[in-house]
Protein backbone atom coordinates (compact mmCIF):
# COMPACT_ATOMS: atom_id res chain seq x y z
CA UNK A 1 122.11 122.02 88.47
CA UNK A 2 121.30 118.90 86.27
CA UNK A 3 124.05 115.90 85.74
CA UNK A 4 126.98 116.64 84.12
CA UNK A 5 125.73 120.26 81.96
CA UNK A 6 123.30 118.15 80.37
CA UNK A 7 120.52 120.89 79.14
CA UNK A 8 116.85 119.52 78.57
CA UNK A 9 117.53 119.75 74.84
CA UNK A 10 120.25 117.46 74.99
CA UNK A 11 118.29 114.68 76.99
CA UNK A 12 115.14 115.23 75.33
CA UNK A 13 117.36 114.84 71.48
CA UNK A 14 118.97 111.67 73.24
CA UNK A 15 115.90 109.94 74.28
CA UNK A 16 113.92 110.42 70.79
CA UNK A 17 117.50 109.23 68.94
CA UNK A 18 117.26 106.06 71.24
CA UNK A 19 113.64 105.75 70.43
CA UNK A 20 114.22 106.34 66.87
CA UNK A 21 117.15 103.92 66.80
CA UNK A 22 114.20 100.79 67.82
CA UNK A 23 112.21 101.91 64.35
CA UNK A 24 111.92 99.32 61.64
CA UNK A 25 112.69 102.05 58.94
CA UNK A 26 115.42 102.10 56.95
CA UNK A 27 118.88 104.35 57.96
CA UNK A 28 117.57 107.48 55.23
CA UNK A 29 114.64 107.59 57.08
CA UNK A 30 115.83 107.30 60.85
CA UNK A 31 118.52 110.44 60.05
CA UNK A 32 115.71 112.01 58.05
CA UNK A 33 113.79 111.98 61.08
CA UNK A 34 116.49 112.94 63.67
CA UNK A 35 117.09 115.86 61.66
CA UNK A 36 113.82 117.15 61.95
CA UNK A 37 113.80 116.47 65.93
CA UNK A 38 116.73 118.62 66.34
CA UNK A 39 115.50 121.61 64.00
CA UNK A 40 111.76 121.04 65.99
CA UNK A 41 113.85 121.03 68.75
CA UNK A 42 115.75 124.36 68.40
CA UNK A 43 112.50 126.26 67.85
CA UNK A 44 110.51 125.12 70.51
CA UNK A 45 113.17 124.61 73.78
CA UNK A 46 113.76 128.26 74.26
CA UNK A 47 116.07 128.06 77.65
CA UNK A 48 119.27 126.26 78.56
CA UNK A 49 118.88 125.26 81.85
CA UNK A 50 120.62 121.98 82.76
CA UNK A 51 118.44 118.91 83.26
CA UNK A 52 117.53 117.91 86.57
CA UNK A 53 117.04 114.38 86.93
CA UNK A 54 114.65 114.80 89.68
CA UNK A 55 112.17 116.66 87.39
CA UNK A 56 112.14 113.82 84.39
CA UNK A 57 108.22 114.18 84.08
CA UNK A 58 109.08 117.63 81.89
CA UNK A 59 111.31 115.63 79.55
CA UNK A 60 108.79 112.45 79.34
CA UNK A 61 106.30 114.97 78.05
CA UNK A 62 108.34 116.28 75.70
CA UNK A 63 109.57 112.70 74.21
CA UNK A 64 106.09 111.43 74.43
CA UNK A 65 104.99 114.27 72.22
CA UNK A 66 108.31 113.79 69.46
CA UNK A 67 107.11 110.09 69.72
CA UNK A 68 103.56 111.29 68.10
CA UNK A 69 105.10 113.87 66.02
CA UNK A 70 107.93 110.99 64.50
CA UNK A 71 104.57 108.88 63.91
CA UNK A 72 103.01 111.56 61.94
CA UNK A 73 105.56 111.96 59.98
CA UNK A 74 106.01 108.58 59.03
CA UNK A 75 102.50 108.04 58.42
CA UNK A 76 102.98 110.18 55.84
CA UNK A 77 105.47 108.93 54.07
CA UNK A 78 103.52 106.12 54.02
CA UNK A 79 100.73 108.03 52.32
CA UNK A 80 102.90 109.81 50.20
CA UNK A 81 104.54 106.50 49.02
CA UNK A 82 100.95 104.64 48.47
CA UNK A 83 100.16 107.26 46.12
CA UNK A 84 103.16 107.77 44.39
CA UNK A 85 102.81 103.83 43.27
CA UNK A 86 99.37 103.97 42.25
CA UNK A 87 99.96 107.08 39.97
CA UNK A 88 102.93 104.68 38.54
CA UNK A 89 100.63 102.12 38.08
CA UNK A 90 98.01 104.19 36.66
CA UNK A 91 99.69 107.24 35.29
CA UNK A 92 97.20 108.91 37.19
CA UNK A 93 96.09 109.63 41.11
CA UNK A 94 94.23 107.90 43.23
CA UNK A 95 91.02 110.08 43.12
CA UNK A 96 91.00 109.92 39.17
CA UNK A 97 91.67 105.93 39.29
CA UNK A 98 87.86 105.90 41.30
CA UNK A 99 86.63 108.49 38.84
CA UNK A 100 87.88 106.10 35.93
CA UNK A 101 86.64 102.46 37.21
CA UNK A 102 83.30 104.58 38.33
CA UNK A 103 82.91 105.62 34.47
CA UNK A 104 83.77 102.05 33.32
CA UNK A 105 81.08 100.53 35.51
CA UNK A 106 78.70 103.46 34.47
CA UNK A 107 79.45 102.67 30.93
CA UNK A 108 79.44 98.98 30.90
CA UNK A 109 75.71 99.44 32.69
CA UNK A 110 74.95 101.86 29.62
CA UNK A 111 75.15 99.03 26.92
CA UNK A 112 73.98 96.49 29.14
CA UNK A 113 70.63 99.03 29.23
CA UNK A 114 70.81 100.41 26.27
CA UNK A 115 67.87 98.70 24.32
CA UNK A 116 65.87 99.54 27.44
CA UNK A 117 66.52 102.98 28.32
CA UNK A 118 67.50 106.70 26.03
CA UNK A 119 71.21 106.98 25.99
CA UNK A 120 70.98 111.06 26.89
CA UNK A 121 69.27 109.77 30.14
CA UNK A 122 72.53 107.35 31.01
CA UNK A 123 75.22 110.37 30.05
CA UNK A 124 72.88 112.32 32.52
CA UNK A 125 73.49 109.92 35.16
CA UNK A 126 76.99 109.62 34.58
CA UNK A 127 77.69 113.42 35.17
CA UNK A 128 75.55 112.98 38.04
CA UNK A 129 78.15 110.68 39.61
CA UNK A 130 80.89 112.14 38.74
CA UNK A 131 80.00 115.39 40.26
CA UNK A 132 79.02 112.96 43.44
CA UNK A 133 82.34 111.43 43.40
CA UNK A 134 84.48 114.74 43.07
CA UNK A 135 82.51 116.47 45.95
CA UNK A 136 82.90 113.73 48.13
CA UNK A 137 87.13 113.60 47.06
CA UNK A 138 87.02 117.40 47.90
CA UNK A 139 85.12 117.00 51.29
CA UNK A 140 87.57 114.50 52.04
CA UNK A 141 90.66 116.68 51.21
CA UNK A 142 89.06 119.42 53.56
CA UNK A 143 88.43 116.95 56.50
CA UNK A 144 91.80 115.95 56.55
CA UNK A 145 93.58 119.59 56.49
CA UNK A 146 90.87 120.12 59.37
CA UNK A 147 92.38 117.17 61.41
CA UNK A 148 96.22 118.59 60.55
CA UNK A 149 95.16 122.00 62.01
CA UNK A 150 93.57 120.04 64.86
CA UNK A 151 96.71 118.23 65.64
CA UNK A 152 99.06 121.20 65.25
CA UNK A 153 96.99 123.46 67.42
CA UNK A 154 97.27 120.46 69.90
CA UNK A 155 100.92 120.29 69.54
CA UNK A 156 101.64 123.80 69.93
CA UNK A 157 99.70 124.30 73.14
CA UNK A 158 101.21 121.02 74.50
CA UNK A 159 104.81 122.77 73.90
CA UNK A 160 103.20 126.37 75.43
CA UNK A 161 102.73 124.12 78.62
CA UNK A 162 106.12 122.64 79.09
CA UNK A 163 107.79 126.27 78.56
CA UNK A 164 105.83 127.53 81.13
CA UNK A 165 106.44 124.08 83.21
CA UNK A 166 109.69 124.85 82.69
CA UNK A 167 110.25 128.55 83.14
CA UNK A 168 108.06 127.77 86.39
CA UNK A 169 111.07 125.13 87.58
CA UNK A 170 113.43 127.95 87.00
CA UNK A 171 112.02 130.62 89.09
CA UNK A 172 111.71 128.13 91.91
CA UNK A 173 115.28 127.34 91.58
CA UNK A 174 116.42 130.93 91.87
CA UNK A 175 113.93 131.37 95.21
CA UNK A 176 115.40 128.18 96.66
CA UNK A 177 113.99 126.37 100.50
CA UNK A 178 116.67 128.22 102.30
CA UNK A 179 115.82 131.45 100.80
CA UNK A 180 111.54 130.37 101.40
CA UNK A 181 112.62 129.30 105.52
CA UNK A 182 114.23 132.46 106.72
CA UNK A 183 111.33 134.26 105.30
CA UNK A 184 109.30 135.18 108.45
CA UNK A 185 106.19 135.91 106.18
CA UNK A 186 106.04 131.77 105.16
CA UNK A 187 105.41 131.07 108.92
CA UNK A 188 103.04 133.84 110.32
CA UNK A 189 100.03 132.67 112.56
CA UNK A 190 98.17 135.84 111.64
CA UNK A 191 97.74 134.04 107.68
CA UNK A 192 94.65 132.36 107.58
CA UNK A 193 94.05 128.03 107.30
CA UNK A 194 94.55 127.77 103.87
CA UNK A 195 93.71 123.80 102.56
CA UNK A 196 95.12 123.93 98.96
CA UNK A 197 98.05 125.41 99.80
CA UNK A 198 98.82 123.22 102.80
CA UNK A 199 97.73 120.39 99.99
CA UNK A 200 100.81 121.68 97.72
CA UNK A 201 103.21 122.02 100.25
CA UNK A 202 102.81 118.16 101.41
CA UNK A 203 102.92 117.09 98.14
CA UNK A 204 106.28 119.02 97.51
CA UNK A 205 107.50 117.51 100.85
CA UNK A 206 106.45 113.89 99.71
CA UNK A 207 108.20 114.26 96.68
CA UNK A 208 111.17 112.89 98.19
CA UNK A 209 110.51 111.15 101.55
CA UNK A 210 114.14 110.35 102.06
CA UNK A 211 115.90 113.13 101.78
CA UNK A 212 112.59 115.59 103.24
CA UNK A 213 112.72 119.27 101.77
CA UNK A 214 113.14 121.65 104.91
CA UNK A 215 110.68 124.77 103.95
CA UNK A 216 108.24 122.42 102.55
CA UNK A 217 107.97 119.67 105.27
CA UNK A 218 108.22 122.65 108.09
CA UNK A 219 106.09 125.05 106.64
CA UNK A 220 103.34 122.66 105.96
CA UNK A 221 103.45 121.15 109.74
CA UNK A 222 103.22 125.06 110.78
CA UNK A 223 100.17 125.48 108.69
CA UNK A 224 98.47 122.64 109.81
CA UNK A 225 98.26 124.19 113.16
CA UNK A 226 96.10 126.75 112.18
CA UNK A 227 93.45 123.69 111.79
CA UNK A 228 92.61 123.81 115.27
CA UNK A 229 92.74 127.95 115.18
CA UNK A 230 89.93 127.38 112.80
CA UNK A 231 87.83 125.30 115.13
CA UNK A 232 88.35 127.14 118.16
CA UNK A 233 91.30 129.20 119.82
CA UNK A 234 91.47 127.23 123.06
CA UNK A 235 92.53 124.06 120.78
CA UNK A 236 95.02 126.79 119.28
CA UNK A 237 96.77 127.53 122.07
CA UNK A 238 96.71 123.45 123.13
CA UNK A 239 99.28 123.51 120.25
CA UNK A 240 101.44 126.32 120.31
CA UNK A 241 104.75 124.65 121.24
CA UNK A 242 104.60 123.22 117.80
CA UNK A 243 105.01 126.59 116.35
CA UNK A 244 107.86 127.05 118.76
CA UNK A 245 109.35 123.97 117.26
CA UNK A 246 108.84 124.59 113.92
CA UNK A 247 111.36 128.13 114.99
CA UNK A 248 113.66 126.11 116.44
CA UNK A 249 114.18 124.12 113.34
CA UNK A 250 114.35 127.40 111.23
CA UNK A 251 117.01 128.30 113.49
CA UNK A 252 119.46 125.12 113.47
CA UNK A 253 118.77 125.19 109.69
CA UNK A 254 120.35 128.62 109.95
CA UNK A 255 123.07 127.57 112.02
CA UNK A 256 124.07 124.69 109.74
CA UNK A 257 124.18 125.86 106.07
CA UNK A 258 125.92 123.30 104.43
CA UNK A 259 122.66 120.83 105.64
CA UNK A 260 120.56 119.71 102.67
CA UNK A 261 117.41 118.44 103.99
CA UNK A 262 116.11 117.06 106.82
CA UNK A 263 117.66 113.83 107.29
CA UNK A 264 121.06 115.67 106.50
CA UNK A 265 120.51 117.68 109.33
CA UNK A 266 119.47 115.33 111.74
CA UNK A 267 123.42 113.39 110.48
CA UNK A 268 124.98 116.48 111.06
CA UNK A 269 123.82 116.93 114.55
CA UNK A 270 124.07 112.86 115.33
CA UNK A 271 127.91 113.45 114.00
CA UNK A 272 128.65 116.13 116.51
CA UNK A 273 127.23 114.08 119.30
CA UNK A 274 124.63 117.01 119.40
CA UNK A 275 121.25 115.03 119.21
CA UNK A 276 120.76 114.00 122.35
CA UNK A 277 120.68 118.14 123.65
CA UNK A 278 117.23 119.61 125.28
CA UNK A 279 117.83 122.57 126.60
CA UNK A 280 117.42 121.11 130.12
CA UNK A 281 119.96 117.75 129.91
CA UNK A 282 122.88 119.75 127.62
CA UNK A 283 125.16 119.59 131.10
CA UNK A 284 124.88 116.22 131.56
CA UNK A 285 125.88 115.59 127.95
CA UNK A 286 128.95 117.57 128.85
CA UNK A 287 127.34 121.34 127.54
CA UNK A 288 127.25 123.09 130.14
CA UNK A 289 129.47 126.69 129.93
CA UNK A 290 129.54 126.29 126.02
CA UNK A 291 127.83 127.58 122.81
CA UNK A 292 125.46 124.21 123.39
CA UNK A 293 124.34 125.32 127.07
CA UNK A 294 121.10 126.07 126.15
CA UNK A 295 120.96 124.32 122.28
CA UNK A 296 117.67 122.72 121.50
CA UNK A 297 118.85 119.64 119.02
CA UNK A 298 116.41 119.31 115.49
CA UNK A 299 116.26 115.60 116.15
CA UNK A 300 114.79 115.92 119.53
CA UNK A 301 112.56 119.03 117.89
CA UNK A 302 111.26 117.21 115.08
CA UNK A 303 110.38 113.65 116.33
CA UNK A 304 107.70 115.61 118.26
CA UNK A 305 107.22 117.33 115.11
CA UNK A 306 106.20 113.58 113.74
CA UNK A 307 104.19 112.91 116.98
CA UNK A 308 102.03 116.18 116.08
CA UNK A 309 102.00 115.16 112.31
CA UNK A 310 100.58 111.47 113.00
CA UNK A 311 98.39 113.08 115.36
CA UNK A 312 96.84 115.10 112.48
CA UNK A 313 97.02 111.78 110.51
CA UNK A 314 94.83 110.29 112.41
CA UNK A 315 92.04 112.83 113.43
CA UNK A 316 91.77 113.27 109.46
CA UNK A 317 91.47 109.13 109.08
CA UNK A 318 88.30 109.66 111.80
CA UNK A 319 86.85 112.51 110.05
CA UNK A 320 86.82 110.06 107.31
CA UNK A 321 85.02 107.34 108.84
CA UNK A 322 82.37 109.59 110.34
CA UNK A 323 79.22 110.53 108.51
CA UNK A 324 79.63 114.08 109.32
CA UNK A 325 77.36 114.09 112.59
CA UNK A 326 79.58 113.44 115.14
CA UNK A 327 81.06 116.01 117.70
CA UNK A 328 85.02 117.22 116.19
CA UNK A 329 85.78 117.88 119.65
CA UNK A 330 85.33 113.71 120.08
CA UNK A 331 87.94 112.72 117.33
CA UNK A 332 89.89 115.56 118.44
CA UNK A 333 90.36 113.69 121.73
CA UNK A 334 90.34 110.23 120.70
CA UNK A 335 92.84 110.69 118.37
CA UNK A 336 94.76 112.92 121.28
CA UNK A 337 94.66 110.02 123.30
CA UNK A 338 96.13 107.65 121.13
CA UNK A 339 98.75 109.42 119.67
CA UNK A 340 100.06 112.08 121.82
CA UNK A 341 98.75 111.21 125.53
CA UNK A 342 101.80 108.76 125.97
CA UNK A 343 104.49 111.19 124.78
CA UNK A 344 103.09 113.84 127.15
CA UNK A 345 103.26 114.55 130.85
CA UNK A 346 100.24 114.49 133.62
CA UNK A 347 99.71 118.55 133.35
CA UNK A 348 100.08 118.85 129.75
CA UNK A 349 97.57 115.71 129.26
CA UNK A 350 95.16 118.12 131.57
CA UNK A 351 96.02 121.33 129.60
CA UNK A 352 95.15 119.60 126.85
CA UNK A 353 91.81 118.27 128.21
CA UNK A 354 91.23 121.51 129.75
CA UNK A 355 91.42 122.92 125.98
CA UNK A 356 89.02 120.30 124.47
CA UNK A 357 86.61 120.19 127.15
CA UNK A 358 86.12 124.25 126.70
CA UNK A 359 86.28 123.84 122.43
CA UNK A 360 83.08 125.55 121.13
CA UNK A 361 83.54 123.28 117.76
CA UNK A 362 80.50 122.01 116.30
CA UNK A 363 79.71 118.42 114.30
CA UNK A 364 82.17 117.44 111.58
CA UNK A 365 80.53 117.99 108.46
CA UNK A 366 80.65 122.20 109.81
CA UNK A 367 84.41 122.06 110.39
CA UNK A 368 85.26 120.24 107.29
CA UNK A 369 82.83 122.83 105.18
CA UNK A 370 84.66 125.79 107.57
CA UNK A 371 88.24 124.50 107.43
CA UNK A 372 88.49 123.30 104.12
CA UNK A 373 86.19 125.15 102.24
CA UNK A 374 83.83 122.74 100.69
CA UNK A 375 79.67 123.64 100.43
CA UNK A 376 79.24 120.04 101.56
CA UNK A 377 81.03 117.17 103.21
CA UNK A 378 80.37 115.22 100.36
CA UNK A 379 82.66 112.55 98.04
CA UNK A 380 84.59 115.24 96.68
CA UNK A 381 85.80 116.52 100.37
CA UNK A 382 86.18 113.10 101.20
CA UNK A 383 88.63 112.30 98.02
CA UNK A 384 90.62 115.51 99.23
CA UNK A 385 91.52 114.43 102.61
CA UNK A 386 92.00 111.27 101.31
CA UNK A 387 94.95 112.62 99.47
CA UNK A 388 95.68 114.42 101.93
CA UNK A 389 96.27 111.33 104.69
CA UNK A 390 98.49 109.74 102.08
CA UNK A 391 100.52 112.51 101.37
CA UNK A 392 101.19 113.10 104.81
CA UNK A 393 102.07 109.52 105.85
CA UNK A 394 104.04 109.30 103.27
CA UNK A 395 106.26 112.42 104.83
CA UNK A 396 105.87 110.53 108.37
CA UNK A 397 107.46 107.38 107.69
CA UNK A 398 109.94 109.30 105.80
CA UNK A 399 111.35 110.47 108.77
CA UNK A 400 110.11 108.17 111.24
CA UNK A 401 112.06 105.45 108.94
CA UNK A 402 115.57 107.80 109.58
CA UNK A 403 114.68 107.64 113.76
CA UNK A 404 113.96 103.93 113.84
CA UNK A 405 117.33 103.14 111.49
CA UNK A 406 119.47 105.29 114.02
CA UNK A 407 117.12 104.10 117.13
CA UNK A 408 116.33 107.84 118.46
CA UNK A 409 112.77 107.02 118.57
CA UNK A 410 112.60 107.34 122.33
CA UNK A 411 115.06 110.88 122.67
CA UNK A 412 113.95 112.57 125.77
């Protein structure tokens, strides 16, 4: 729900009054102009969903394009004004006034010729221009009603967009995150790597790094561990505990309905002395013949979460850097080695090895062409996983900020 009841109409009609308000036009003209907002307005906004504040970039379309539309109109006025002097002035319009000092000079060029030249030949050529003169005035007239149909077909498909921008917010609000997590269908292994949807997700999830949307943070670290699926199913199963981990944070999100995001989860559990749990330690934490005896906390669960997610991070910088003929089994474990290795015991450092060591995965410019779907490894697949680092360290430090403020970067 948006602040206070506000509807989009009502922010939208505020904005463009306070916009109005900064005009150098007189106080006719700024109510004139208001009016005709407000009737636009009730024509074109056809729901009355409250305003979120958090989705401003529908109403800063909308303002931008009243802004044009207010400019329009006082253009012309201004038009409209010009020619109402000159037909004072002249007692007739403008076109005629050209006509009329055309003639003159015509005329004036007729006596000055006169003893040189037949007179029926100078009337001749002063039809001739006049004729000129109203074809041009009438080509003219049509250019501009071209340009006004321009502009309004413009306008009208720009307000087409932000209804459906905004009927699109509004079924996403009715399925909300919660609704999205418990569906088992959002985190099945047996969907294939998909790279544009992962790409959405993340950017969702970066949206707000501070307060990190559950489904869309989640979901997108489950997807991204069909990556190594793609390259070869030994790396797969190198990585299923973080499928496992992604359930467990379905579950305490399950368990703790009132939790908003992330972070907010991670508070709730910190408040209840909870975090610290592992499933193996809960009876020295005083958990051991209760509900927690075997509870698996989400802020132990999803710092490793991070781990895997900077992990990813950086195999994607090296597939960057390489020129597309290097071995992806090479960055795999470089990047392994840096990031994970020191979180991770002696056997699962060898499991892991193990998995690599056996990987059938070819150069990198045929995984980035398999996995995310590009003919070529080229600038444009490049740019995309460019985007697609930043989004995702974005999400990182998002939460690896909350663990370093409340110093659980080292929970066992």
């Amino acid at each position: 729900m948006g602040c206070c009841g506000v509807t989009y109409e009502e922010e939208i009609e505020k904005q463009v009054s306070d916009y109005i308000k900064t005009l150098n036009e007189s106080e006719e003209t700024k109510r004139k102009l208001l009016q005709e907002v407000h009737d636009d307005l009730k024509k074109k906004i056809l729901t009355d969903t409250n305003y979120d504040p958090s989705k401003k970039e529908y109403v800063e379309k909308t303002v931008n394009y009243y802004k044009s539309f207010i400019s329009m109109k006082l253009k012309e006025n201004n038009n409209s004004n010009d020619n109402k002097i000159l037909e004072k002035e002249n007692g007739k319009k403008p076109e005629q006034k050209i006509i009329k000092e055309n003639k003159t000079e015509i005329k004036k060029d007729k006596e000055e010729t006169i003893e040189n030249k037949d007179e029926k030949n100078v009337d001749k050529n002063i039809d001739k221009i006049n004729k000129s003169l109203n074809t041009e005035i009438k080509e003219e007239e049509n250019n501009i009603n071209e340009n006004k149909e321009e502009i309004k077909e413009e306008n009208n498909q720009e307000n087409k967009e932000i209804k459906k921008e905004l009927n699109n917010e509004t079924k996403e609000k009715e399925l909300n995150w919660r609704d999205l997590m418990k569906d088992d269908n959002n985190f099945d292994q047996k969907i294939p790597f998909n790279f544009q949807e992962i790409s959405y997700k993340l950017k969702k999830a970066a949206e707000f790094p501070d307060k990190l949307n559950p489904f869309y943070t989640i979901s997108a670290i489950f997807d991204c561990t069909k990556f190594f699926k793609e390259i070869s199913s030994a790396l797969s199963m190198g990585f299923s505990d973080i499928t496992e981990k992604c359930g467990i944070m379905r579950q305490r999100f399950s368990e703790y309905p009132e939790a908003t995001d992330i972070q907010n989860l991670l508070q709730t559990e910190m408040d209840l002395n909870l975090h610290k749990l592992n499933g193996d330690n809960n009876k020295k934490y005083g958990h051991g013949n209760d509900n927690y005896k075997n509870y698996n906390s989400a802020c132990r669960t999803f710092l490793r979460l991070l781990w895997f997610f900077e992990y990813l991070t950086d195999v994607f910088e090296n597939v960057l850097i390489d020129d597309g003929t290097g071995p992806i089994k090479k960055i795999l474990g470089d990047s392994y080695d840096k990031v994970l290795a020191p979180h991770h015991t002696f056997f699962v450092r060898k499991a892991v090895g193990i998995a690599l060591t056996f990987s059938s995965a070819g150069d990198v410019a045929k995984n980035v062409k398999i996995i995310f779907g590009y003919k070529e490894y080229n600038d444009e697949a490049r740019q995309a996983i460019r985007e697609t680092v930043d989004l995702m360290k974005i999400i990182w430090k998002g939460g690896h900020d909350f663990y370093e403020k409340n110093e659980l970067l080292n929970l066992e």
